[in-house]
Every structure is written in C-alpha cells, then in structure tokens.
N, C-alpha and C. Protein backbone atom coordinates (compact mmCIF):
# COMPACT_ATOMS: atom_id res chain seq x y z
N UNK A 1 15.94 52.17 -12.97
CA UNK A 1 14.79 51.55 -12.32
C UNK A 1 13.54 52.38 -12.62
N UNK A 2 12.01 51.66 -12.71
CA UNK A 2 11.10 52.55 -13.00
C UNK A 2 10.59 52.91 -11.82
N UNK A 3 9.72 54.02 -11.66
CA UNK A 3 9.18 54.40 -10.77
C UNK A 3 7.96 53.51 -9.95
N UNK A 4 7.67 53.08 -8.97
CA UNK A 4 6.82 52.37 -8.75
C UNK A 4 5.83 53.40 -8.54
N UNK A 5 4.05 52.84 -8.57
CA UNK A 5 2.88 53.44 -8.17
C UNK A 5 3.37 54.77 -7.06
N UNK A 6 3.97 54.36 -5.69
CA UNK A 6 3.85 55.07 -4.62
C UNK A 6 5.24 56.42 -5.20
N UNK A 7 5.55 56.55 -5.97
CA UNK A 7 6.44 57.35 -6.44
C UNK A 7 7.58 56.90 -6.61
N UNK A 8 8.34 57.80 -6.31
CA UNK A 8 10.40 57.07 -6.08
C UNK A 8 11.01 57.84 -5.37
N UNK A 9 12.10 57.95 -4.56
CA UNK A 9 12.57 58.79 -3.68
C UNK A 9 12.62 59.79 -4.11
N UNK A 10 12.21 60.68 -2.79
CA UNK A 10 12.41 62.35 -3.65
C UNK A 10 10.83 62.79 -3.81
N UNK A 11 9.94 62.17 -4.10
CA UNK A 11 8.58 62.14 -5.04
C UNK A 11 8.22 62.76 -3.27
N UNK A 12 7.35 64.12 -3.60
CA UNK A 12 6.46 65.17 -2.47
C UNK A 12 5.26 65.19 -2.68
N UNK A 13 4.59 65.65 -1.25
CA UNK A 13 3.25 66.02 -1.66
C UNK A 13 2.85 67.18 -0.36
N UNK A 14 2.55 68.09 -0.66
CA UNK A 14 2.33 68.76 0.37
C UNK A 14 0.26 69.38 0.61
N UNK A 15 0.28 69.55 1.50
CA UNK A 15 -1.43 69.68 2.25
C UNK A 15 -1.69 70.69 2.51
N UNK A 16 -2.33 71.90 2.97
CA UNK A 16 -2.40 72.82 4.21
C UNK A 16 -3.51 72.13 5.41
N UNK A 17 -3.56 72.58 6.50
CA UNK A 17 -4.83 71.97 7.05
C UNK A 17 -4.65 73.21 8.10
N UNK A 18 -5.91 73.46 8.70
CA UNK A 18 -6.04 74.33 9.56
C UNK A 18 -6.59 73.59 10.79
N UNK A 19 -5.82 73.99 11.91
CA UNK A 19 -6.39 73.48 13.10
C UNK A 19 -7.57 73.37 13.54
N UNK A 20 -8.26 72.65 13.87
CA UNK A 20 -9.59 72.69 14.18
C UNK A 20 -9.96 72.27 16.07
N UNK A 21 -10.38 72.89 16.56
CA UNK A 21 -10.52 72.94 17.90
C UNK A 21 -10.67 71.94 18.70
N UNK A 22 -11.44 71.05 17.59
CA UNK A 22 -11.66 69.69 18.13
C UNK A 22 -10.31 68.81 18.14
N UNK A 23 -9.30 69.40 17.99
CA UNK A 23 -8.02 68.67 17.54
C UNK A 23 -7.18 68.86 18.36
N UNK A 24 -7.55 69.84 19.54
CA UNK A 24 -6.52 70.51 20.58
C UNK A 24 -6.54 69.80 21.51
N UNK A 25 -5.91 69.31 22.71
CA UNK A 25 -5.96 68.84 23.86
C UNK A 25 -6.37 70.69 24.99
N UNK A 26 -6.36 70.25 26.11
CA UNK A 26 -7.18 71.44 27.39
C UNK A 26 -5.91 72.67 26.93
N UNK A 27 -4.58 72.50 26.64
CA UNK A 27 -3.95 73.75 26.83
C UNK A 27 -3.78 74.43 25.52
N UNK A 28 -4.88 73.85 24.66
CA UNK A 28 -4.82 74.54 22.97
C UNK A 28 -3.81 74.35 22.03
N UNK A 29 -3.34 73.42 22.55
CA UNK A 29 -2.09 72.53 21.88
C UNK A 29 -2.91 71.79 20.64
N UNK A 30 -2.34 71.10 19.34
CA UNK A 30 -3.14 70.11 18.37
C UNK A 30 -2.35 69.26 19.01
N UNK A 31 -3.34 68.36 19.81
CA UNK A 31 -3.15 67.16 20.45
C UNK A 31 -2.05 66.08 19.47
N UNK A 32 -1.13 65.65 19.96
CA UNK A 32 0.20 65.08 19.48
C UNK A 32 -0.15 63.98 18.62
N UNK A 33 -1.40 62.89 18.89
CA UNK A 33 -1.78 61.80 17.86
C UNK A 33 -2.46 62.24 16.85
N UNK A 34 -3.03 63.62 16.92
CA UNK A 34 -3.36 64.27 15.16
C UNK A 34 -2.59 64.46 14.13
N UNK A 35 -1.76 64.69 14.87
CA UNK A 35 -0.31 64.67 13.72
C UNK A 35 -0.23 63.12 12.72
N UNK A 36 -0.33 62.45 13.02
CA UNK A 36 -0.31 61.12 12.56
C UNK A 36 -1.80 61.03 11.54
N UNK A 37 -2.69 61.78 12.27
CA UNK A 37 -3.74 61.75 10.73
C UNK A 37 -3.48 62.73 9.71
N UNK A 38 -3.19 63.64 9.65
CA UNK A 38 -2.29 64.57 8.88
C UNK A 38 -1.54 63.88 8.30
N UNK A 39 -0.61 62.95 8.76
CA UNK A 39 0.90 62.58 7.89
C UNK A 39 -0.33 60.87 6.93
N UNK A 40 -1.16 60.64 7.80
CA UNK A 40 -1.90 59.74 6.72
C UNK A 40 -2.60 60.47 5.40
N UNK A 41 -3.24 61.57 6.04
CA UNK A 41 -3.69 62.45 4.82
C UNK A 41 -2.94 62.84 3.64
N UNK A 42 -1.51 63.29 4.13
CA UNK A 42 -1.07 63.37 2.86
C UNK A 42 -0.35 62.51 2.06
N UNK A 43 0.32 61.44 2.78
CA UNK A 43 0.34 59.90 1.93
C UNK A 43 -0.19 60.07 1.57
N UNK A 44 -1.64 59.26 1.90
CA UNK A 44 -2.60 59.28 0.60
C UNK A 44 -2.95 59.73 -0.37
N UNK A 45 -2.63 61.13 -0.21
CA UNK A 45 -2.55 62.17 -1.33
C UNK A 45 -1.78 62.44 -2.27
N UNK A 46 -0.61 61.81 -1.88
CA UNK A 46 0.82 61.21 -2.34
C UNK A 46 0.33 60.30 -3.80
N UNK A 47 0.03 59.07 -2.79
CA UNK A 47 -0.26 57.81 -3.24
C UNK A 47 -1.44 58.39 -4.84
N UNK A 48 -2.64 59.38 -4.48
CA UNK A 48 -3.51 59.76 -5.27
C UNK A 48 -3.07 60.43 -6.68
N UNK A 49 -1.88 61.17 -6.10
CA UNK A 49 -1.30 62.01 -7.58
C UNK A 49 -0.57 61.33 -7.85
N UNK A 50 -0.39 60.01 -7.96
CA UNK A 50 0.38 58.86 -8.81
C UNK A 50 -0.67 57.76 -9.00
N UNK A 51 -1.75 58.88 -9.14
CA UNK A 51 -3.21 57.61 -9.96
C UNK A 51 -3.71 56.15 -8.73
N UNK A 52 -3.12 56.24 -7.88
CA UNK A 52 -3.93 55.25 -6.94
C UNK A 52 -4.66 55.75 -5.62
N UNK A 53 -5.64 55.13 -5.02
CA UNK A 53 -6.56 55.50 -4.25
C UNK A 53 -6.13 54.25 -3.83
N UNK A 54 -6.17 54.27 -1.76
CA UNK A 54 -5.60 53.45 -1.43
C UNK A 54 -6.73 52.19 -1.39
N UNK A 55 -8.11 52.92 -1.56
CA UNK A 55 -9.33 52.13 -0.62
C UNK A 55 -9.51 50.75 -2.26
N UNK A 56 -8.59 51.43 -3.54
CA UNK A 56 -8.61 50.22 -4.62
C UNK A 56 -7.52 49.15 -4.46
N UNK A 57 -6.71 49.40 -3.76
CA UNK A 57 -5.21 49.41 -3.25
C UNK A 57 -6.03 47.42 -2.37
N UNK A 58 -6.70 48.35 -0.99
CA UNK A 58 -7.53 47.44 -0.28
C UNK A 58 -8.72 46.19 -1.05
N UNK A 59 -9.62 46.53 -2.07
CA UNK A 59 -10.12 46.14 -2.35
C UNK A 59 -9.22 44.71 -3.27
N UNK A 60 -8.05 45.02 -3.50
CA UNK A 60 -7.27 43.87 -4.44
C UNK A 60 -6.86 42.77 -3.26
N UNK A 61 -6.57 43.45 -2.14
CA UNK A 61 -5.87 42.79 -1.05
C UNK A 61 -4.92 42.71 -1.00
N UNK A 62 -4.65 44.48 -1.47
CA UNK A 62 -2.89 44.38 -0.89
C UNK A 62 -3.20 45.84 0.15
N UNK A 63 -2.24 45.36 0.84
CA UNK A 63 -2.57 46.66 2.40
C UNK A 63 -1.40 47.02 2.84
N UNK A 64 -1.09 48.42 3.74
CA UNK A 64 0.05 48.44 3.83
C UNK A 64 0.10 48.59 5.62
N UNK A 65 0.66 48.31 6.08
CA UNK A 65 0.83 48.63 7.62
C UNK A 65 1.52 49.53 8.49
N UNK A 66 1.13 50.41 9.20
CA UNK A 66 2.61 50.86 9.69
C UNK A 66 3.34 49.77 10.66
N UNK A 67 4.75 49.88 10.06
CA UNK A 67 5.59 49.03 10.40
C UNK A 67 6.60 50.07 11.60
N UNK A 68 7.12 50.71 11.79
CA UNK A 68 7.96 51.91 12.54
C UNK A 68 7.34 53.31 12.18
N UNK A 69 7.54 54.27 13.14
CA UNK A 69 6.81 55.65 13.11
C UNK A 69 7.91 56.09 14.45
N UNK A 70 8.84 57.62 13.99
CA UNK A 70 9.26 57.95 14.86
C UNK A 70 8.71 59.64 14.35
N UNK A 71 8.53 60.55 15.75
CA UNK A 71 8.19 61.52 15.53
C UNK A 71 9.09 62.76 16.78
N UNK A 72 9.10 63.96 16.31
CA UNK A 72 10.05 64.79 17.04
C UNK A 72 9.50 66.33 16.96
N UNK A 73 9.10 66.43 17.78
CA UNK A 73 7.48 67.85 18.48
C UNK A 73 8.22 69.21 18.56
N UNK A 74 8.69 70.09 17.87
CA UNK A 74 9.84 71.01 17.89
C UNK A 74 9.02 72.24 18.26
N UNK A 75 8.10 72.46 17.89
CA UNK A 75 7.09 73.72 18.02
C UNK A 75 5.98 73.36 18.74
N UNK A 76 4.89 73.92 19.06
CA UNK A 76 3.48 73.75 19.49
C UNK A 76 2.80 74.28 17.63
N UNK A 77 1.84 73.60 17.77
CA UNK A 77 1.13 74.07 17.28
C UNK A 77 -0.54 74.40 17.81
N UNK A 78 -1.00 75.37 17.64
CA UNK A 78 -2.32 75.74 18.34
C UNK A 78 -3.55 75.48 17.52
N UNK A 79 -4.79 75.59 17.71
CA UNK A 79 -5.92 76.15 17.84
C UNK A 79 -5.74 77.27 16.07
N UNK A 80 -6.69 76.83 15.22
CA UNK A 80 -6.59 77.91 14.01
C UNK A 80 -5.36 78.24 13.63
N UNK A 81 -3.93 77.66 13.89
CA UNK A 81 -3.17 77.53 13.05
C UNK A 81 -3.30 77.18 12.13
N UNK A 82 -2.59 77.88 10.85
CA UNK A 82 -2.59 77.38 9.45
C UNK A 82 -1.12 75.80 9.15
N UNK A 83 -1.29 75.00 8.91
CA UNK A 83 0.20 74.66 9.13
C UNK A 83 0.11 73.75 7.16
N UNK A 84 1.39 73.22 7.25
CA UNK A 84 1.54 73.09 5.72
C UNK A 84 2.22 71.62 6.09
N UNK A 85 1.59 70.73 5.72
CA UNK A 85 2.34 69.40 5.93
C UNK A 85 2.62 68.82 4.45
N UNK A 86 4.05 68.14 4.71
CA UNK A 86 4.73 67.50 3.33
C UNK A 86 5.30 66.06 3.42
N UNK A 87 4.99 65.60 2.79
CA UNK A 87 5.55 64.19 2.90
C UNK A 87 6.31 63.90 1.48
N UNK A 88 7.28 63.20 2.16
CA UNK A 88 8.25 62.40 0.98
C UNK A 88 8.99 61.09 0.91
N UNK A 89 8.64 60.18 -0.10
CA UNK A 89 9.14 59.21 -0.33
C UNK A 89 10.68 59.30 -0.05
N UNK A 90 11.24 58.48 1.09
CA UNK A 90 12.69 58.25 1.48
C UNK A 90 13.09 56.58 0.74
N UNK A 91 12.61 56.24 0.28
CA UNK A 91 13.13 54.70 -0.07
C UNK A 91 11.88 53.74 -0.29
N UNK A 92 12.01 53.08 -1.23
CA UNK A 92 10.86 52.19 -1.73
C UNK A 92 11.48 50.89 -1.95
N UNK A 93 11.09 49.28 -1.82
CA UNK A 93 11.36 48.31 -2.22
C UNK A 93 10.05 47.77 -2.61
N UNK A 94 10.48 46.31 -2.61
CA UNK A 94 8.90 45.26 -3.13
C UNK A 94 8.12 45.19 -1.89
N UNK A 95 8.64 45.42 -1.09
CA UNK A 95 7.92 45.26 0.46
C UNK A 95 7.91 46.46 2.07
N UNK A 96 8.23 47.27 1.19
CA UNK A 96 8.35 48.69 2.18
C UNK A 96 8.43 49.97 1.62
N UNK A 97 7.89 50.52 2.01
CA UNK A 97 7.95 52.33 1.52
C UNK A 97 8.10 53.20 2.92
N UNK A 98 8.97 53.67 3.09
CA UNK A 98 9.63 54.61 3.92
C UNK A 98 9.18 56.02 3.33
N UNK A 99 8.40 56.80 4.08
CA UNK A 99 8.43 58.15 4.26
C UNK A 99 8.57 59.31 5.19
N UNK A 100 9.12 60.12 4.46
CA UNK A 100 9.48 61.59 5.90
C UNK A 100 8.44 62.48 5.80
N UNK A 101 8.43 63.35 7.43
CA UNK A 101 7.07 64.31 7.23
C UNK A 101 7.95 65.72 7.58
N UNK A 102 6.91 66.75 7.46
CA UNK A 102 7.55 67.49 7.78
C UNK A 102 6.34 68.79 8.09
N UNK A 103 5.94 69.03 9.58
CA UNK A 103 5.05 70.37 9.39
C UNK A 103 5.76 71.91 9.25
N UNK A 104 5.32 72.35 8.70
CA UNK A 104 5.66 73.98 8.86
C UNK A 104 4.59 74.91 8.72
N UNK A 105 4.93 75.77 10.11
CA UNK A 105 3.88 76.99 10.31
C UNK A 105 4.93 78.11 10.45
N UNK A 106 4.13 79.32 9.63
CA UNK A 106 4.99 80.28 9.49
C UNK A 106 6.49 80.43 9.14
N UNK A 107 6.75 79.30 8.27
CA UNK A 107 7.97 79.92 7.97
C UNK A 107 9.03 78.81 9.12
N UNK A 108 8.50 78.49 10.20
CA UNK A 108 9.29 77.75 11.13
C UNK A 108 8.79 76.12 11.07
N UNK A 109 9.87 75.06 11.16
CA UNK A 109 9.93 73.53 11.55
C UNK A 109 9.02 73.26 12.62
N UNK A 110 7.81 72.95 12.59
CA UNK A 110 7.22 72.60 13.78
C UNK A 110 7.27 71.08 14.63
N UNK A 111 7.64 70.36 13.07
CA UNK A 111 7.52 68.76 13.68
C UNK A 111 8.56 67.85 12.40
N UNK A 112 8.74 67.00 12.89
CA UNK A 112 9.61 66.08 11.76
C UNK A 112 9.36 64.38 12.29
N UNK A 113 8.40 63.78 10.79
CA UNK A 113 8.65 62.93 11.35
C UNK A 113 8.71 61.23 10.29
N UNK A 114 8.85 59.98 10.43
CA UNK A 114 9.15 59.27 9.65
C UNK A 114 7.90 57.91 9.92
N UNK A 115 7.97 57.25 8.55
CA UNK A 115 7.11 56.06 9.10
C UNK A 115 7.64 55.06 7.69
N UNK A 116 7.65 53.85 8.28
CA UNK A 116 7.76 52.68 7.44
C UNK A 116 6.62 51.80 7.33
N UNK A 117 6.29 51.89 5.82
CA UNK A 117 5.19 50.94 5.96
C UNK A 117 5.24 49.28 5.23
N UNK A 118 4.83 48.63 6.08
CA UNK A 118 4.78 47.03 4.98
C UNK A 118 3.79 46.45 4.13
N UNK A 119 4.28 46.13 3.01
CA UNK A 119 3.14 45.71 2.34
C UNK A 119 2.77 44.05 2.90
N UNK A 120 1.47 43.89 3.00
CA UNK A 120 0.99 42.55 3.89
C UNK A 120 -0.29 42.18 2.98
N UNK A 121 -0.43 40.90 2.84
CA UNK A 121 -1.92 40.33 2.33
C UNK A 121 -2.99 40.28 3.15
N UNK A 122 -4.18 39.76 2.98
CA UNK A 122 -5.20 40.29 3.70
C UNK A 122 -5.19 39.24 5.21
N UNK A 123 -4.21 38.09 5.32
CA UNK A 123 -3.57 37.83 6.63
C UNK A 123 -2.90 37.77 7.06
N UNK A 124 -2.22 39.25 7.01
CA UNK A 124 -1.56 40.10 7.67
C UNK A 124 0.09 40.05 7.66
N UNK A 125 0.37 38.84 6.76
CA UNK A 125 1.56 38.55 6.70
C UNK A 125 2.36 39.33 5.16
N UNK A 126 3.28 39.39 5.82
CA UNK A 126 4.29 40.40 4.43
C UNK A 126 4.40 39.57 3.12
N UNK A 127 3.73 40.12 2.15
CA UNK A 127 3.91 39.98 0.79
C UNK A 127 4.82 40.92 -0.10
N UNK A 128 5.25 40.50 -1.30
CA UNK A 128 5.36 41.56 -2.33
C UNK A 128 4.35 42.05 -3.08
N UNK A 129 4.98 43.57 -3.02
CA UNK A 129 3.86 44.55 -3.43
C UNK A 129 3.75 43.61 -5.27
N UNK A 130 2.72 43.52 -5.67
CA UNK A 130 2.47 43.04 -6.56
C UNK A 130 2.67 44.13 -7.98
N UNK A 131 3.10 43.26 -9.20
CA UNK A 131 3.99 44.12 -10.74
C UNK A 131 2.95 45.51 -10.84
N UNK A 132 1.89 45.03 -10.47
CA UNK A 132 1.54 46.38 -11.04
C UNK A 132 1.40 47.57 -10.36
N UNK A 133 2.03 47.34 -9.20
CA UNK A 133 1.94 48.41 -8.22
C UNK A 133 3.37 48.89 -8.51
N UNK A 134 4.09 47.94 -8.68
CA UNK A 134 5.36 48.14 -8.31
C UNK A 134 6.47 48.65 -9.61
N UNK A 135 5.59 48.60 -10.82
CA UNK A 135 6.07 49.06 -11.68
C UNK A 135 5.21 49.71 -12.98
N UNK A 136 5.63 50.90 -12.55
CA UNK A 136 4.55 52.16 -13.04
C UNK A 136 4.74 52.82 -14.85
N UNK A 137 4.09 52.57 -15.67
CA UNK A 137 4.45 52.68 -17.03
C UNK A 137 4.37 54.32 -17.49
C-alpha cells in the first residue's frame, strides 16, 4: 500500500513547547484543554512534513473533524516547563486517521493521549479523503 499525504502508521512528529503562564489554571498547573492545542500543533506539523498545510487541505473542501479524543493526565505539568510532545499516526483509511500523543517532561510520561479524526465535506457530512490526498507519489 502507498503511503497516504497524512503519513502511514508509525509516521512521528515531535514539538518542544514551553509552558507559558497564560496556559496555567490558579494552582500553576497547564490547564488540561491546552493539551489538546499542543496535540493540534503537532498534527499539523505532522501533516506539514508530508508537504501539506492543512489551511490548503480547507481551501479544496476537504476538512477533518475530531471524531473521538480520549486523554489520560499522569503527571502535572507546570508553569515554564519544557515538555516534548509527539504524535503518531496509529491507522489511516479513506475516511479516518487515528493518532496517539504522547507528552514527556524530563525523561518522565506526563500524558497519553488519542484522537480520531473524519474526513467530511464542507457540509459536514463524511466523505472520502480524495486520490490525491490519499495516495502520495
């Protein structure tokens, strides 16, 4: 099978990001729904080192949705933490791309987490990801 645009199982991408204060909830925690822009950041970044930008992705009118998102909070992370987020393609079809996350600070598992996304046309209903997305030369 060829690789589609969004990679093929296995296919990584990893980030660093540093906490930023504005990101903490009152007890200096990185507030729990930041995590989820992080794990979009590096999709995308994913998606970028396999030559696509999602916002051209949008402009054709193909979009992807989150479809399921489960997440599991093992560490805190604080305030000016350095942390290292990775994402990886778990399974790809014509109509879903499954990926795992994974933060790590210092050396330790801070968070683990998963999201399924659907590919949908611009009303909102599930399409197939179209040949040229879906099969990468």
């Amino acid at each position: 099978m060829r690789a589609s645009t969004f990679g093929q199982p296995g296919d990584r991408c990893s980030v660093e990001f540093r906490v930023r204060y504005a990101e903490c909830d009152p007890m200096g925690y990185l507030h729990h729904a930041k995590y989820w822009e992080y794990f979009e950041h590096v999709r995308t970044e994913l998606l970028r080192q396999n030559g696509v930008r999602y916002r051209d992705l949008e402009v054709e009118g193909v979009l992807f949705v989150v479809y399921k998102a489960a997440c599991k909070y093992l560490l805190p992370i604080r305030y000016d933490d350095l942390v290292t987020v990775t994402v990886q393609v778990a399974r790809i079809t014509r109509t879903r791309v499954d990926h795992t996350y994974v933060v790590d600070h210092e050396g330790k598992r801070a968070c683990e987490a998963s999201t399924t996304l659907a590919c949908v046309g611009r009303d909102g209903r599930p399409v197939l990801m179209p040949d040229a997305l879906w099969l990468k030369a």
